[in-house]
N, C-alpha and C. Protein backbone atom coordinates (compact mmCIF):
# COMPACT_ATOMS: atom_id res chain seq x y z
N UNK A 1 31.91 77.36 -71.34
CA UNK A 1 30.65 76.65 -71.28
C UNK A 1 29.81 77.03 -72.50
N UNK A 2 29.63 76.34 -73.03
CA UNK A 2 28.35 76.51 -74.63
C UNK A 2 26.90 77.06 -74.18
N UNK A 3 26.27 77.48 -74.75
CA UNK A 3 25.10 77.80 -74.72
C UNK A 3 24.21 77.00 -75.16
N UNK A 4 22.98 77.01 -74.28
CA UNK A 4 21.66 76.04 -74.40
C UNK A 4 20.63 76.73 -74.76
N UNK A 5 19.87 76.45 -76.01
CA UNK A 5 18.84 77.12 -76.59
C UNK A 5 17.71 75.95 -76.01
N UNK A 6 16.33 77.18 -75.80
CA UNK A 6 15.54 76.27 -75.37
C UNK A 6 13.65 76.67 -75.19
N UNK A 7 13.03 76.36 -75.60
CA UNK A 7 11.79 77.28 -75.42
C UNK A 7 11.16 77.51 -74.11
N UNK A 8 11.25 78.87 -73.68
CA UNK A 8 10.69 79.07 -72.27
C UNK A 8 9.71 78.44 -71.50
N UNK A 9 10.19 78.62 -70.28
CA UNK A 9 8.69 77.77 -69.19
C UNK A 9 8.84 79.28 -68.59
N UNK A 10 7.64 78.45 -67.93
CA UNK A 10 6.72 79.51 -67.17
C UNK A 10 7.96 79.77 -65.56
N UNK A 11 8.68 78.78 -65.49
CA UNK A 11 9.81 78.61 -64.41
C UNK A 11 10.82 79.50 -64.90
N UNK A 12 10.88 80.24 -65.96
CA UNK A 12 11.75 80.97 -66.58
C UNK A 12 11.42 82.54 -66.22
N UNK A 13 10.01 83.12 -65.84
CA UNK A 13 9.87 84.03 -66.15
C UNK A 13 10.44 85.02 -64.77
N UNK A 14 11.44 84.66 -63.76
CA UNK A 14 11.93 85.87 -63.19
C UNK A 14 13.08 86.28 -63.87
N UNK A 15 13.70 85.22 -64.75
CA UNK A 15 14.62 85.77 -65.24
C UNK A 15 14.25 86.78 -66.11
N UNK A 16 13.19 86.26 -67.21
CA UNK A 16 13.22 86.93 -68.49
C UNK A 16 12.10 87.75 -68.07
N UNK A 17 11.68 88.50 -67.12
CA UNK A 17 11.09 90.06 -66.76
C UNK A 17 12.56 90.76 -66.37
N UNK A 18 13.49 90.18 -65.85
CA UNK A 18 14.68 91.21 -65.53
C UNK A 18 15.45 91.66 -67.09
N UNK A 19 15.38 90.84 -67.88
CA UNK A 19 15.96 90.48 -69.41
C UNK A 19 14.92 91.78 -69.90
N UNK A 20 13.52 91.66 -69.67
CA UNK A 20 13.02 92.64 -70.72
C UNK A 20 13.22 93.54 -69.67
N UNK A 21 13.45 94.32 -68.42
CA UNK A 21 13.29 95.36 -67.55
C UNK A 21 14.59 95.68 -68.64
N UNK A 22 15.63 95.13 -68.46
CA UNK A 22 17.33 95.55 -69.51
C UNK A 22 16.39 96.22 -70.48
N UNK A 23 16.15 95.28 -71.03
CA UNK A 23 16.14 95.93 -72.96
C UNK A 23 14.92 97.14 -72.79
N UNK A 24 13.97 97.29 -72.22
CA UNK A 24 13.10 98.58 -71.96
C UNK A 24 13.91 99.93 -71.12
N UNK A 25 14.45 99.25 -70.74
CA UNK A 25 15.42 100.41 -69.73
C UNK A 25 16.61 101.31 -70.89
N UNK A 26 16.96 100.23 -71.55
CA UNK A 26 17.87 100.25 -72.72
C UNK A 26 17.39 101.22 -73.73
N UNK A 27 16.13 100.81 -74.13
CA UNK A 27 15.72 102.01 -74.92
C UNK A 27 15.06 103.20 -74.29
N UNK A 28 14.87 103.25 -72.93
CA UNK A 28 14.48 104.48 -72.18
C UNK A 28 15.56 105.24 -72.24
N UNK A 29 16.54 104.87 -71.84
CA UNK A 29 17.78 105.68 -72.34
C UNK A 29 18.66 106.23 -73.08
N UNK A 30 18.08 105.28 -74.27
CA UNK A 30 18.32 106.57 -75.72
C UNK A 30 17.29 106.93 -75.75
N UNK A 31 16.04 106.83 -75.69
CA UNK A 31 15.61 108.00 -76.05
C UNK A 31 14.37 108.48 -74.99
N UNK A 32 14.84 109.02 -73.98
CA UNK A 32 13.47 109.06 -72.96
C UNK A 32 12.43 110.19 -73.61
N UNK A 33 12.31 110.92 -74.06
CA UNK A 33 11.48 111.80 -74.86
C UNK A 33 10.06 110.74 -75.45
N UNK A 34 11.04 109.61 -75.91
CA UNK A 34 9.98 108.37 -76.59
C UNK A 34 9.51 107.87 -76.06
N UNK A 35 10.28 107.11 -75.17
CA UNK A 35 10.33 105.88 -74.39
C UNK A 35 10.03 105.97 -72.80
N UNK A 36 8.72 105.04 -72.71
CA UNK A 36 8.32 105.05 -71.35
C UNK A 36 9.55 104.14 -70.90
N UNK A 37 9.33 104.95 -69.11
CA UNK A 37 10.72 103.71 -68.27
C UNK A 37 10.14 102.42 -68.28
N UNK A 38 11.51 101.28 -68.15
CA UNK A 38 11.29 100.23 -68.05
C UNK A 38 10.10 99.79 -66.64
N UNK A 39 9.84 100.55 -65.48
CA UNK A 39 9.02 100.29 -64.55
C UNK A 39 7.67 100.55 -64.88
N UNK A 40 7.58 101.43 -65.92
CA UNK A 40 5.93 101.83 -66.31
C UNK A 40 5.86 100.83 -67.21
N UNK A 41 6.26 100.12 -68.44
CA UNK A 41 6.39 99.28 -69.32
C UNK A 41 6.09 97.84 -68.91
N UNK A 42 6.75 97.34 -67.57
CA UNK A 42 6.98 96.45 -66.45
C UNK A 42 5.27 96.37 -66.11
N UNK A 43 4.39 97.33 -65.93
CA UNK A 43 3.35 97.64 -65.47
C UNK A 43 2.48 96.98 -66.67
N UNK A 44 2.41 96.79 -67.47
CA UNK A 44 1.56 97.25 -68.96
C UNK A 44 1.93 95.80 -69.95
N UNK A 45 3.13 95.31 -69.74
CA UNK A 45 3.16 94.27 -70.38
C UNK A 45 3.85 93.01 -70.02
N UNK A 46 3.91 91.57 -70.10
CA UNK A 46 3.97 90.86 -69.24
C UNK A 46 4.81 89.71 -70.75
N UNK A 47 6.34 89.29 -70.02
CA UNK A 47 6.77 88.51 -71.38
C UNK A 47 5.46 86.93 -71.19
N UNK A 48 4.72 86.97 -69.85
CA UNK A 48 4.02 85.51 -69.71
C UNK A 48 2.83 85.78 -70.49
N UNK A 49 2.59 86.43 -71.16
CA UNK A 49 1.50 86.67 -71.93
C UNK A 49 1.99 85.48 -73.46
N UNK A 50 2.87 85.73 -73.49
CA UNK A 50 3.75 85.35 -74.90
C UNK A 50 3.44 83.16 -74.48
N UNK A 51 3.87 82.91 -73.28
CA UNK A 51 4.34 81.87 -72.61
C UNK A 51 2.75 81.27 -73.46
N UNK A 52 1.40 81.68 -73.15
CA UNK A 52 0.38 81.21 -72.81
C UNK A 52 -0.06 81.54 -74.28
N UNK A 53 0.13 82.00 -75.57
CA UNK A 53 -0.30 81.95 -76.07
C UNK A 53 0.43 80.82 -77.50
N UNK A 54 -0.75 80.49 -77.92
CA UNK A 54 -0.18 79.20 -79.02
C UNK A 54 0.79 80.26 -80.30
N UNK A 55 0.65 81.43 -80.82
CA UNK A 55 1.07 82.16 -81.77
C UNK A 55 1.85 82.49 -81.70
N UNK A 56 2.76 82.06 -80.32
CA UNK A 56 3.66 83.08 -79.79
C UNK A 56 4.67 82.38 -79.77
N UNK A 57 6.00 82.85 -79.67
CA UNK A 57 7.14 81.68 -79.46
C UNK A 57 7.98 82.48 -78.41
N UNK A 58 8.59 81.80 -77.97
CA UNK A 58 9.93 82.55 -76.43
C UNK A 58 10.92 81.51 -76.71
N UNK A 59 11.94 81.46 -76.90
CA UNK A 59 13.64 80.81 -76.91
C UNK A 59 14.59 81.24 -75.93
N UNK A 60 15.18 80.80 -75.06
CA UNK A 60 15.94 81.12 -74.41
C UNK A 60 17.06 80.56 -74.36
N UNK A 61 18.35 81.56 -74.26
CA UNK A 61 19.61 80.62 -74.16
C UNK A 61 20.30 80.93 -72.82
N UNK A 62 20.54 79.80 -72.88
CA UNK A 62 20.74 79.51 -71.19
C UNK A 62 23.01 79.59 -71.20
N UNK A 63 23.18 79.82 -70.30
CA UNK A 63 24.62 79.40 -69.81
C UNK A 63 24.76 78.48 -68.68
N UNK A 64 24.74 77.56 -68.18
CA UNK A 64 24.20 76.98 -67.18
C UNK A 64 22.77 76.69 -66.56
N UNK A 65 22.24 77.37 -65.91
CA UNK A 65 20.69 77.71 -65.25
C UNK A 65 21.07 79.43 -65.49
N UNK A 66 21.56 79.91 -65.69
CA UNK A 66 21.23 81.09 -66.17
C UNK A 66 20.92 81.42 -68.04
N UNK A 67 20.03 82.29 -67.74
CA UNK A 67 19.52 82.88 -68.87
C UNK A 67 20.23 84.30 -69.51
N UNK A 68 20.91 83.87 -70.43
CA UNK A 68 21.76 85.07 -71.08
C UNK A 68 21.41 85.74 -72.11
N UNK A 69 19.89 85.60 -72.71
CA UNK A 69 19.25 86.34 -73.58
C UNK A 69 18.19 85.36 -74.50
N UNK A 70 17.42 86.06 -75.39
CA UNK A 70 15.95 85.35 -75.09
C UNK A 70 15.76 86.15 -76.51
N UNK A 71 14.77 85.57 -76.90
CA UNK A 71 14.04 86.26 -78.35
C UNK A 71 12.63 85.92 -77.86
N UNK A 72 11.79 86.85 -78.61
CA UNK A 72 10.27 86.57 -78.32
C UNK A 72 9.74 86.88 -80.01
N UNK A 73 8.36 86.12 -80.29
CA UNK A 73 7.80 86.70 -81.50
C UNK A 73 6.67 85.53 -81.91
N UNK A 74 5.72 86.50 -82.98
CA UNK A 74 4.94 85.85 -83.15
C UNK A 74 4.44 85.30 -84.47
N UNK A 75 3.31 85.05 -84.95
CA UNK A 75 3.12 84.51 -86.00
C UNK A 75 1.78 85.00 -86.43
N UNK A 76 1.48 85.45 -87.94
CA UNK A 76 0.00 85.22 -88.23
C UNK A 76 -0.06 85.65 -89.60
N UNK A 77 -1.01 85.66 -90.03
CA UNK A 77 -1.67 86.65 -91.81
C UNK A 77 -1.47 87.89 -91.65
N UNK A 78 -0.51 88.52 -92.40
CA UNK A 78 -0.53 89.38 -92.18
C UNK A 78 -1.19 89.97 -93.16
N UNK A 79 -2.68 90.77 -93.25
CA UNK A 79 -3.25 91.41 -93.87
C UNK A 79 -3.37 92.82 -93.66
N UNK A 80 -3.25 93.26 -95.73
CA UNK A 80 -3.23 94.67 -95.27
C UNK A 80 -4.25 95.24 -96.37
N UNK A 81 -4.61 96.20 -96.57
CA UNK A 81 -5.50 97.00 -97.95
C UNK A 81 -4.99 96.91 -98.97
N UNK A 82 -3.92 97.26 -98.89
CA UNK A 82 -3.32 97.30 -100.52
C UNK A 82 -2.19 96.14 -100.33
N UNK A 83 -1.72 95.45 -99.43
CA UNK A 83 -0.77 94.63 -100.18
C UNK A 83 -1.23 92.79 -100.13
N UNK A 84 -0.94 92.09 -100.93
CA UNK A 84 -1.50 90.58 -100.60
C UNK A 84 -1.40 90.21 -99.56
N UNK A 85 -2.37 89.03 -99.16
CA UNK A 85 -1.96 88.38 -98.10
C UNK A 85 -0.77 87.51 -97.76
N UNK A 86 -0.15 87.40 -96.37
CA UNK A 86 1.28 86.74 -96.59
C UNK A 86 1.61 85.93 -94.76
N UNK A 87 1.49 84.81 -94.61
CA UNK A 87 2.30 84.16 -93.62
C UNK A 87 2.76 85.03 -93.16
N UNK A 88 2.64 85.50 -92.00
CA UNK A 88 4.22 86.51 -91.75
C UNK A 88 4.78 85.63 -90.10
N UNK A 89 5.89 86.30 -89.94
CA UNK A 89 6.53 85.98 -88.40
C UNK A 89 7.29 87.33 -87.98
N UNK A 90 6.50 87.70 -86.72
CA UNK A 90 7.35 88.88 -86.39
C UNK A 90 8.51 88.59 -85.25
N UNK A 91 9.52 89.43 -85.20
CA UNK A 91 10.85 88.71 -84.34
C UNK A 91 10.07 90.26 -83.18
N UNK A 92 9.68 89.87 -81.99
CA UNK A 92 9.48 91.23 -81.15
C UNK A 92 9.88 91.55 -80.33
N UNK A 93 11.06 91.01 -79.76
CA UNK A 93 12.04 91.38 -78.99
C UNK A 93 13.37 90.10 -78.91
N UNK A 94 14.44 91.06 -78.92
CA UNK A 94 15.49 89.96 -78.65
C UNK A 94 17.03 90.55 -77.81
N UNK A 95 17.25 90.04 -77.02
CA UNK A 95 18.08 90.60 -75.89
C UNK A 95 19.20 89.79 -75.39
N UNK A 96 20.50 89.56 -75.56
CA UNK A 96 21.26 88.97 -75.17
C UNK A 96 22.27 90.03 -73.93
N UNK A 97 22.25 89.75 -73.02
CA UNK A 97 22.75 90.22 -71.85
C UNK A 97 24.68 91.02 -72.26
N UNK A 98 25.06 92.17 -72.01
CA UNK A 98 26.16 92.64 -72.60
C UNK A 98 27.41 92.01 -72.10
N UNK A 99 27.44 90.94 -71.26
CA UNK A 99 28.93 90.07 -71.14
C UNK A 99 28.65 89.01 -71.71
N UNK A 100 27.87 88.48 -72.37
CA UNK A 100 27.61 87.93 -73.68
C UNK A 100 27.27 88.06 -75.08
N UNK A 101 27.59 89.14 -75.61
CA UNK A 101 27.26 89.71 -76.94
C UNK A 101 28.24 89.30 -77.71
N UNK A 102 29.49 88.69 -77.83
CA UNK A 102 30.37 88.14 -78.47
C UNK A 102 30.55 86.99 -78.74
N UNK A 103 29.39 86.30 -78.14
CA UNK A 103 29.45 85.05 -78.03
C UNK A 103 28.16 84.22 -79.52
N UNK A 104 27.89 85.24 -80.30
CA UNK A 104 27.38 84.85 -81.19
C UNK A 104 25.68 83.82 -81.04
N UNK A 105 25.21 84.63 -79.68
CA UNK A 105 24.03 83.78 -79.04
C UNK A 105 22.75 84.36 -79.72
N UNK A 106 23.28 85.82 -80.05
CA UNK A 106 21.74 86.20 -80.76
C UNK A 106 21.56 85.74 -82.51
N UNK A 107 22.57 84.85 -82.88
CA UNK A 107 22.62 85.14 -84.10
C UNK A 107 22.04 83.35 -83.70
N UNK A 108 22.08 82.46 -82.74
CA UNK A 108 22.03 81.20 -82.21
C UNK A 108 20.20 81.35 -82.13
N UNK A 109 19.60 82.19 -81.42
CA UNK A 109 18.27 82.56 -80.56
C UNK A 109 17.87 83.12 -81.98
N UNK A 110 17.76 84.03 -83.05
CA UNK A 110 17.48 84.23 -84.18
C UNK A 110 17.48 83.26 -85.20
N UNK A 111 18.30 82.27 -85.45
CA UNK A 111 18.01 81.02 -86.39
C UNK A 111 16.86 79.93 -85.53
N UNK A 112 17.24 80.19 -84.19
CA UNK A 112 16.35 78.96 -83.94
C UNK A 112 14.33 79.68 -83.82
N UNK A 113 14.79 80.74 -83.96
CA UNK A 113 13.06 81.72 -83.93
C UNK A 113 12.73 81.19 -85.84
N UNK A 114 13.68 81.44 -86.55
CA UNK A 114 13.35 81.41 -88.25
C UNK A 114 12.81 79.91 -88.39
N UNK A 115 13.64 78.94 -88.07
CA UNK A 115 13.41 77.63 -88.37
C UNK A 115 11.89 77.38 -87.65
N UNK A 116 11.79 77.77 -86.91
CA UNK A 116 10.27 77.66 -86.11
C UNK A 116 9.37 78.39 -87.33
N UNK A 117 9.27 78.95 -87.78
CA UNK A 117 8.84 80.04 -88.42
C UNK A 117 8.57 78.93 -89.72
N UNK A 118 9.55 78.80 -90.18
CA UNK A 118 9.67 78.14 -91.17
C UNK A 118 8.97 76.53 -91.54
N UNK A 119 8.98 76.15 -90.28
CA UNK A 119 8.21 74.74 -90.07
C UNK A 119 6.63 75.38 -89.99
N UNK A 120 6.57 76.26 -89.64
CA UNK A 120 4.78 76.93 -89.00
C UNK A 120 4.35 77.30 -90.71
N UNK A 121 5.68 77.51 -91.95
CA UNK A 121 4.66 77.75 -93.13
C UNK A 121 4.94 79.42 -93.01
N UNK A 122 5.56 79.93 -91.97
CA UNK A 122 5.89 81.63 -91.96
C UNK A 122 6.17 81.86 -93.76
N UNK A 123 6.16 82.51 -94.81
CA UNK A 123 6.86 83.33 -95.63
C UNK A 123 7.64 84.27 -95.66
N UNK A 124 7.19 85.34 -94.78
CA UNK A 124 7.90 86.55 -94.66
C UNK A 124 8.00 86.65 -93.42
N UNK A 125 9.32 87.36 -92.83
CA UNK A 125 9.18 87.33 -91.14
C UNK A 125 9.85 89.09 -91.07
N UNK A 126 9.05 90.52 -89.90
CA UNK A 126 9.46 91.25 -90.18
C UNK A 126 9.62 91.45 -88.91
N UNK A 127 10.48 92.55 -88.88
CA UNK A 127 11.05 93.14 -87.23
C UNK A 127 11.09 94.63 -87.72
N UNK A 128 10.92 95.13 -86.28
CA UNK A 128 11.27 96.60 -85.98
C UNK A 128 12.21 96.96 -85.71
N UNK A 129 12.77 98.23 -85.82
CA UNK A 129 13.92 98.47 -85.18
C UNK A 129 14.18 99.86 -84.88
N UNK A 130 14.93 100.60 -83.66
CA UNK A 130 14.85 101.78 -83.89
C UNK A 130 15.90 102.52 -84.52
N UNK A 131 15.73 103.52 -84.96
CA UNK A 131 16.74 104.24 -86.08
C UNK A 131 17.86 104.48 -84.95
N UNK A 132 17.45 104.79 -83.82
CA UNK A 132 19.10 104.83 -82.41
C UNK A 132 19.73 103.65 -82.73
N UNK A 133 19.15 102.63 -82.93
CA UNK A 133 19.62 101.57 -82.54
C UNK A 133 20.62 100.43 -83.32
N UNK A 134 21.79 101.46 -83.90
CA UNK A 134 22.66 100.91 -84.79
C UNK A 134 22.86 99.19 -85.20
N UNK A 135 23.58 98.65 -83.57
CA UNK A 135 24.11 97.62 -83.66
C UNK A 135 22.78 96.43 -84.24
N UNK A 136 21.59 96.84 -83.86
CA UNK A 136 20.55 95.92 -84.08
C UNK A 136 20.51 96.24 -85.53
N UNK A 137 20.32 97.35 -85.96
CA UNK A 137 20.21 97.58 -87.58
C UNK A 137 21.24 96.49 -88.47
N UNK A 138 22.64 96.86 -87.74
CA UNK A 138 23.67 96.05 -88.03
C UNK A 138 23.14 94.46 -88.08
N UNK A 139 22.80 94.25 -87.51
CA UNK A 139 22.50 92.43 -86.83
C UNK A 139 21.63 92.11 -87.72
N UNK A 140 20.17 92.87 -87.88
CA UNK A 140 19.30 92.49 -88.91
C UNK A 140 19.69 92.30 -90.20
N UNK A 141 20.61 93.29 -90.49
CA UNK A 141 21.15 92.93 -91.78
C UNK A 141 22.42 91.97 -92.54
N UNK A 142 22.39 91.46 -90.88
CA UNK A 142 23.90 90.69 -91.31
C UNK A 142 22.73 89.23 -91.41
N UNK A 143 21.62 89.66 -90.85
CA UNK A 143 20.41 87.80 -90.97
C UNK A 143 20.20 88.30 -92.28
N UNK A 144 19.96 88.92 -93.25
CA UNK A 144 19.64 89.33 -94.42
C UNK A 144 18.03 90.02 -94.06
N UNK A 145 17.73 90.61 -93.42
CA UNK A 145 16.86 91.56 -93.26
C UNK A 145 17.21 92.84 -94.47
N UNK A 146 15.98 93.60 -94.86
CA UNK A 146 16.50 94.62 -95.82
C UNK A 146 14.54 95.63 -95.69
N UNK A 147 15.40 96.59 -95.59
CA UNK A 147 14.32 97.48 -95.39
C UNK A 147 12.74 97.68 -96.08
N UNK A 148 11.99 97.86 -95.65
CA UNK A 148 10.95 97.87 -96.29
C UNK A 148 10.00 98.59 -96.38
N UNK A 149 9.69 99.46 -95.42
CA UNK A 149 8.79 100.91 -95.18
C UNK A 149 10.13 101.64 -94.49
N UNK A 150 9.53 102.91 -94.67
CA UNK A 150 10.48 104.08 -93.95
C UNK A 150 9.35 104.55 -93.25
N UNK A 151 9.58 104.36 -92.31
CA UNK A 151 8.31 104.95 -91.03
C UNK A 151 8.91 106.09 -90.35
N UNK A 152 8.53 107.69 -90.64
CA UNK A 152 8.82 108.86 -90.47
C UNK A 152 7.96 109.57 -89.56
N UNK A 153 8.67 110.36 -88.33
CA UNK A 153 8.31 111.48 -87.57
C UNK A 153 8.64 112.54 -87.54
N UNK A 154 7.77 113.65 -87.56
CA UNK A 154 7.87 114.77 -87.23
C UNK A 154 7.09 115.59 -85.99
N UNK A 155 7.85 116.44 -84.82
CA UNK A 155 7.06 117.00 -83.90
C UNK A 155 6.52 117.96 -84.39
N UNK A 156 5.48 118.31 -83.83
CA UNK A 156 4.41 119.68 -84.24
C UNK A 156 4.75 120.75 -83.83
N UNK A 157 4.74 119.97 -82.17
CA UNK A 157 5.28 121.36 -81.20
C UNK A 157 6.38 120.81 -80.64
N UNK A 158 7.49 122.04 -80.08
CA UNK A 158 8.64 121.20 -79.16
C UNK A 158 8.19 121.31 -77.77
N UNK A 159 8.47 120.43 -76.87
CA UNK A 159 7.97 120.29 -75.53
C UNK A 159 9.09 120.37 -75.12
């Protein structure tokens, strides 16, 4: 069965709170030291926030009536002190469910977030990523993503 890309409804969102409970849970578990659990996170942020706002975009790819992973992100000026002003588009979450990761859906849910981007006048579009988080490092750079700040921590004290 092919996959159906599609921009979220509001009829979408029991799926895609279980989709982000995954991917928050996901990173609670590499790194819980960092990372609040997916149930406190669940508490604090809401993917229908995204649904209701005009800046915001949600894509979902469907396998039937199911939802097998989803991108979220937004859009604006990104202004800073020292560097020009610039269109930007941020990619802020993207999650394809793990008996579908071979199926080439996030690389499907990522072109169709750019082309949006791209019609809106975006220039630059940036994402986060965590340094655990190989395969995504991998992925960003296979879209031609390429690094751009090195954002560094150090603890003070060990807890």
């Amino acid at each position: 069965m092919n996959v159906t890309l599609r921009a979220a409804k509001h009829t979408d969102l029991e799926q895609l709170n279980e989709l982000m409970f995954d991917l928050h849970h996901h990173h609670h578990l590499a790194s819980p030291e960092h990372f609040k659990t997916a149930e406190e996170i669940e508490q604090e942020k809401s993917i229908a926030r995204y649904l209701d706002d005009p800046e915001c975009l949600v894509y979902v790819a469907l396998k039937g009536e199911l939802i097998v992973g989803f991108i979220s992100g937004h859009f604006c000026e990104l202004i800073s002190t020292v560097s020009k002003p610039v269109p930007m588009g941020s990619v802020d979450e993207l999650f394809v469910l793990p008996d579908y990761r071979k199926e080439s859906i996030a690389e499907k849910l990522f072109s169709k977030v750019e082309a949006t981007f791209d019609d809106y006048g975006v220039e630059q579009v940036f994402v986060e990523v965590w340094d655990f988080n190989s395969p995504a490092k991998d992925f960003y750079q296979k879209m031609g993503f390429t690094p751009h700040i090195q954002w560094m921590r150090k603890a003070l004290h060990k807890t």
